[in-house]
N, C-alpha and C. Protein backbone atom coordinates (compact mmCIF):
# COMPACT_ATOMS: atom_id res chain seq x y z
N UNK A 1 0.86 -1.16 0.00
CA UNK A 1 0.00 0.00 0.00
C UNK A 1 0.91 1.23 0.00
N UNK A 2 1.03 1.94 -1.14
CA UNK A 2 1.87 3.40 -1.13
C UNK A 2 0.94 4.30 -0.99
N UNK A 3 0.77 4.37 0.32
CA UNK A 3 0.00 6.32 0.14
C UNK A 3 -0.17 6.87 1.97
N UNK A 4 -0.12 8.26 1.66
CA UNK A 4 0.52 8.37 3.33
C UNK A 4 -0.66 8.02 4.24
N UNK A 5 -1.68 7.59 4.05
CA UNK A 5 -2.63 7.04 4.54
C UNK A 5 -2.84 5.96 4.78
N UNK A 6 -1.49 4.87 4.49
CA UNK A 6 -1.36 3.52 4.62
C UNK A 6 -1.95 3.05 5.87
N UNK A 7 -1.71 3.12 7.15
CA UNK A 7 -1.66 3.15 8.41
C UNK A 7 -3.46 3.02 8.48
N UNK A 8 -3.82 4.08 8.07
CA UNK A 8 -5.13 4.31 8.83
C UNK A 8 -5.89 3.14 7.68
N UNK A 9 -5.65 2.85 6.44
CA UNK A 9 -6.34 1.91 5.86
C UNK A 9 -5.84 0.52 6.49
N UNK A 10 -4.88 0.12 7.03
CA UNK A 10 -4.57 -1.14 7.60
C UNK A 10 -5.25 -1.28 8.83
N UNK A 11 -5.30 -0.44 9.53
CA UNK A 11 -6.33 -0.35 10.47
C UNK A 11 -7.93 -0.38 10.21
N UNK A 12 -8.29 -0.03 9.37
CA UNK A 12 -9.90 -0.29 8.91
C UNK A 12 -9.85 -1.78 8.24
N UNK A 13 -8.82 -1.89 7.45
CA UNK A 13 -8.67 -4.28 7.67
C UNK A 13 -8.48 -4.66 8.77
N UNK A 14 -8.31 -4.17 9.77
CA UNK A 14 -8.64 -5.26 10.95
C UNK A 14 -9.52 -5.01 11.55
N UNK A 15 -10.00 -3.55 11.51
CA UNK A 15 -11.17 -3.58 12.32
C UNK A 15 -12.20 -4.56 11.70
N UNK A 16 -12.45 -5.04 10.13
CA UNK A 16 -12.97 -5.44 9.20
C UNK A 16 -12.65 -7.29 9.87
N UNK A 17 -11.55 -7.33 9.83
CA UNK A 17 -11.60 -8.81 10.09
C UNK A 17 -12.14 -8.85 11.40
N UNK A 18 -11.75 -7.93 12.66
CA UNK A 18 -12.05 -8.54 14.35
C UNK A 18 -13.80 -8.25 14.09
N UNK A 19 -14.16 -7.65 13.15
CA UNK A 19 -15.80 -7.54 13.09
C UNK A 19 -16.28 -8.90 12.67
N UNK A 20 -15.76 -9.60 11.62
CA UNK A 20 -16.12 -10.15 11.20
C UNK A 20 -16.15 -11.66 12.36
N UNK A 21 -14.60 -11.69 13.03
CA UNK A 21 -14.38 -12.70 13.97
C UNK A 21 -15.64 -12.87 15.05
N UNK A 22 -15.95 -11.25 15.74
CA UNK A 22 -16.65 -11.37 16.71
C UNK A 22 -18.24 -11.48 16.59
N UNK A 23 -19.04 -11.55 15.22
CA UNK A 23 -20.01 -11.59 14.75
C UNK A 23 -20.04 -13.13 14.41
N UNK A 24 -19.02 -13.76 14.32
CA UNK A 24 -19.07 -15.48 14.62
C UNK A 24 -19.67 -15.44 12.70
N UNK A 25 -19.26 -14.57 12.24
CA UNK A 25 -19.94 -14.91 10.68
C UNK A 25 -19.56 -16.08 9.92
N UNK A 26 -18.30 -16.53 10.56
CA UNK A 26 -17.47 -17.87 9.42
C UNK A 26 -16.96 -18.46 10.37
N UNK A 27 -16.93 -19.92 9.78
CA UNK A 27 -15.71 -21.14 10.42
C UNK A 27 -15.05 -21.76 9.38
N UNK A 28 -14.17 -21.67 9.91
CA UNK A 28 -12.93 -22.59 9.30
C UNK A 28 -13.38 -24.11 8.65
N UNK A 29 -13.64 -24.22 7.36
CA UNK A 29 -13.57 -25.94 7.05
C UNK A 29 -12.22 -25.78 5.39
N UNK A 30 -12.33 -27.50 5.95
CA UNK A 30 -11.05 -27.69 4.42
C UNK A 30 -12.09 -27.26 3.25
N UNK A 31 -11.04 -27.10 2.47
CA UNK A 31 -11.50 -26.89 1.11
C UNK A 31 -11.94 -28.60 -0.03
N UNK A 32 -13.15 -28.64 -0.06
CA UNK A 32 -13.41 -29.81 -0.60
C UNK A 32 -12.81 -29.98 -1.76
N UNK A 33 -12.26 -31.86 -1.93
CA UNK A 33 -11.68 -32.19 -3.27
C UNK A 33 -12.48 -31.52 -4.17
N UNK A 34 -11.14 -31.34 -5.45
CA UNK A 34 -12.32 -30.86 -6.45
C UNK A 34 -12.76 -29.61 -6.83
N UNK A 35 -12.74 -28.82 -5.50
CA UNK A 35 -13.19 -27.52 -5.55
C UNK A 35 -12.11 -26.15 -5.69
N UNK A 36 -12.84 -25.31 -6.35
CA UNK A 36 -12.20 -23.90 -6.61
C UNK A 36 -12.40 -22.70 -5.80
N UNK A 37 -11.24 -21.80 -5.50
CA UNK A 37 -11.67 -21.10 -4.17
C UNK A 37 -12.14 -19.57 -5.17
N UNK A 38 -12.37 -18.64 -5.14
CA UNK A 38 -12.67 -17.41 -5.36
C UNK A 38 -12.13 -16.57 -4.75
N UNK A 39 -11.08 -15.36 -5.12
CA UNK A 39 -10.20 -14.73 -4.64
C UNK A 39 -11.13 -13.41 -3.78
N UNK A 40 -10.24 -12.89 -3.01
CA UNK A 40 -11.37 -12.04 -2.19
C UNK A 40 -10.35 -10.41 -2.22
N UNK A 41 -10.87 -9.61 -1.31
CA UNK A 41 -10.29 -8.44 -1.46
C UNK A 41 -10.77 -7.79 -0.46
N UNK A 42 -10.27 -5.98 -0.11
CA UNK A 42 -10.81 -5.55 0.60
C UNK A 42 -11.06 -4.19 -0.51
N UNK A 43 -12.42 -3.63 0.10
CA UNK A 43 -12.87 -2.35 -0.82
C UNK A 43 -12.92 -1.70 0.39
N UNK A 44 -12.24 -0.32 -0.03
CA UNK A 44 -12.34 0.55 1.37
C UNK A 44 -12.40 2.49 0.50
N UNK A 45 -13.14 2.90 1.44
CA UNK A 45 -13.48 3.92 1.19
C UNK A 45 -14.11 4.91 2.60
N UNK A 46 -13.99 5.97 2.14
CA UNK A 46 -14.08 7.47 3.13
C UNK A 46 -15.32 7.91 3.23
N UNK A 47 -16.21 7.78 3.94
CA UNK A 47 -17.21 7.90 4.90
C UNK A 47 -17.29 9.40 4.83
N UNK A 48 -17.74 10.65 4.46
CA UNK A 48 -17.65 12.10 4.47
C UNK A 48 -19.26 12.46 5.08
N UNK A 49 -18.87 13.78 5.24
CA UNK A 49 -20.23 14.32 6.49
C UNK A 49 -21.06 14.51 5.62
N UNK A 50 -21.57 15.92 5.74
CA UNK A 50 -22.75 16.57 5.00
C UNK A 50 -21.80 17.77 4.76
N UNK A 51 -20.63 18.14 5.26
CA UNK A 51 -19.82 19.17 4.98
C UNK A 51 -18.70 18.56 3.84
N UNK A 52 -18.75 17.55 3.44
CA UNK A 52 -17.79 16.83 2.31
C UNK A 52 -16.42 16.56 3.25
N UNK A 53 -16.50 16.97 4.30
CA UNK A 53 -15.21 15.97 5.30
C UNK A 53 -15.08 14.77 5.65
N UNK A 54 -14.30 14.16 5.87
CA UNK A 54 -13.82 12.82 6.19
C UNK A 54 -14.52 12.78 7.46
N UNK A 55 -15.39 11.66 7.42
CA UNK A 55 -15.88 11.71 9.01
C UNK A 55 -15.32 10.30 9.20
N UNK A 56 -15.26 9.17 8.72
CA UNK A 56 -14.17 7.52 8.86
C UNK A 56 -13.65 7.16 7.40
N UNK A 57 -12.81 6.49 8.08
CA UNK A 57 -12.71 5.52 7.13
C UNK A 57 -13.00 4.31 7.20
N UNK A 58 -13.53 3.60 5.71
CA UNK A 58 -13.92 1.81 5.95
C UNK A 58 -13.96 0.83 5.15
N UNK A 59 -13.72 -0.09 5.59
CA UNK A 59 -13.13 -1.15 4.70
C UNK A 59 -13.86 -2.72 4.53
N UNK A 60 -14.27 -3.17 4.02
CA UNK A 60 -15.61 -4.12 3.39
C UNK A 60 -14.23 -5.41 2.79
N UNK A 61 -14.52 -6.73 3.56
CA UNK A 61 -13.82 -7.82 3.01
C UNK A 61 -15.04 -8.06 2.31
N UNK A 62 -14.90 -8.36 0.55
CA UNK A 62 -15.57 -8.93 -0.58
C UNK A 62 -15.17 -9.94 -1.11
N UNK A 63 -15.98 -11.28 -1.90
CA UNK A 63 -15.13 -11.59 -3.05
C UNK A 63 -15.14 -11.48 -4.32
N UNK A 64 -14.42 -11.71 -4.87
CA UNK A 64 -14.75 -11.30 -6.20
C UNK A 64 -15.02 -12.01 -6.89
N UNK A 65 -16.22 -11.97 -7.06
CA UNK A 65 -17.27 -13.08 -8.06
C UNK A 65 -17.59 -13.02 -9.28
N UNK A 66 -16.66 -12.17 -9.92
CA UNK A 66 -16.68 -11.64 -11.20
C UNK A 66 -15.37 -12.89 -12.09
N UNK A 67 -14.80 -13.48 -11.22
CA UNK A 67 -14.24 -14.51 -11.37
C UNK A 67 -14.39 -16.15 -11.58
N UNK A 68 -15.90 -16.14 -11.45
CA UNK A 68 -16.28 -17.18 -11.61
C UNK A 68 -16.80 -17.42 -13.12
N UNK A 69 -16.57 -18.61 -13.29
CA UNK A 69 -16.16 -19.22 -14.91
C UNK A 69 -16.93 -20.00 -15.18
N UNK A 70 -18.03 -20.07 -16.51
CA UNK A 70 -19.14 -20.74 -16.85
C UNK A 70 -18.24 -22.31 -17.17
N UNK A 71 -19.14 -23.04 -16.83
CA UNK A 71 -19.05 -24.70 -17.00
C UNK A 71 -18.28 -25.09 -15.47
N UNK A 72 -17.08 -24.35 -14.88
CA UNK A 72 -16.59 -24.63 -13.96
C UNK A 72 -17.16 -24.26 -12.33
N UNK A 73 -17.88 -23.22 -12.29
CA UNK A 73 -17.99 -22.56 -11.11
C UNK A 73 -19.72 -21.68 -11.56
N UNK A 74 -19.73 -21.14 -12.10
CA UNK A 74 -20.64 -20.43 -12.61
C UNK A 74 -22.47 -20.49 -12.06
N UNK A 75 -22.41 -21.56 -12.27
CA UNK A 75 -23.98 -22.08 -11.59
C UNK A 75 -24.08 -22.26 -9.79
N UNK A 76 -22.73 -21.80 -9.14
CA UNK A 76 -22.60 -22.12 -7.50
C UNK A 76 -23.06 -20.76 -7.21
N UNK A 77 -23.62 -20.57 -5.94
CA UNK A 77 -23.96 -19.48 -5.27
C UNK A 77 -22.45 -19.60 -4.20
N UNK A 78 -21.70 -18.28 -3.96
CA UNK A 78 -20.61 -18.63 -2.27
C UNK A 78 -21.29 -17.37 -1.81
N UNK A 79 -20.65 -17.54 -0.40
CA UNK A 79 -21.16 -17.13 0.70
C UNK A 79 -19.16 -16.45 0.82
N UNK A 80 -19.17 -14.95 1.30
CA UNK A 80 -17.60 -14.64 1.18
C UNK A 80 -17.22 -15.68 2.13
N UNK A 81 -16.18 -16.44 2.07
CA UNK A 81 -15.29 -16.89 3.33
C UNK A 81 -13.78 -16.26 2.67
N UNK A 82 -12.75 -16.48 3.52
CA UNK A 82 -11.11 -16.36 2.75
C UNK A 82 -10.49 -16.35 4.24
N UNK A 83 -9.00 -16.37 4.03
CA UNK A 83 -8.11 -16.20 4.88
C UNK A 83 -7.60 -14.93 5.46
N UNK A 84 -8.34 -14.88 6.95
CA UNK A 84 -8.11 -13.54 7.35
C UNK A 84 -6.55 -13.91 8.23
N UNK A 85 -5.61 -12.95 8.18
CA UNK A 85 -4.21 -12.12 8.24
C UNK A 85 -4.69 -13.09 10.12
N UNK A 86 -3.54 -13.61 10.76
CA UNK A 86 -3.21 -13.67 12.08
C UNK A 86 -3.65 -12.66 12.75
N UNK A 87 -4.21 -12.68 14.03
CA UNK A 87 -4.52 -11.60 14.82
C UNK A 87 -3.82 -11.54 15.94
């Protein structure tokens, strides 16, 4: 991440993952034979008032399902899971 705002966006990914941890949203299972994972990401963006100021910043773990490939994957519904960073 190059930008002098690095810091405060690494901090809105974890607040993003410990949200996600403490909302019990996912568990851990293997990845079934056979199967294809879907790459994920974080989208983050600046929260501004009614005065056009920065009131937060925030950051949304997605995946990207724009990756999924007719005959192979295409007809599955996922639910995001991925590998969140050590805490």
């Amino acid at each position: 991440m190059r930008t002098s705002e690095a810091e405060i966006w690494q901090g809105t990914e974890l607040e993003e993952n410990v949200s996600l941890l403490d909302a019990g949203t996912w568990i851990e299972v293997e990845l079934p034979e056979g199967a294809t994972t879907i790459d994920s990401n974080y989208v983050s963006k600046c929260k501004r008032g009614a005065d056009g100021e920065i009131v937060r910043y925030k950051a949304r773990y997605v995946a990207k399902g724009f990756t999924q490939r007719p005959v192979r994957d295409f007809e599955q519904t996922y639910a995001l899971t991925g590998t969140l960073p050590n805490l």
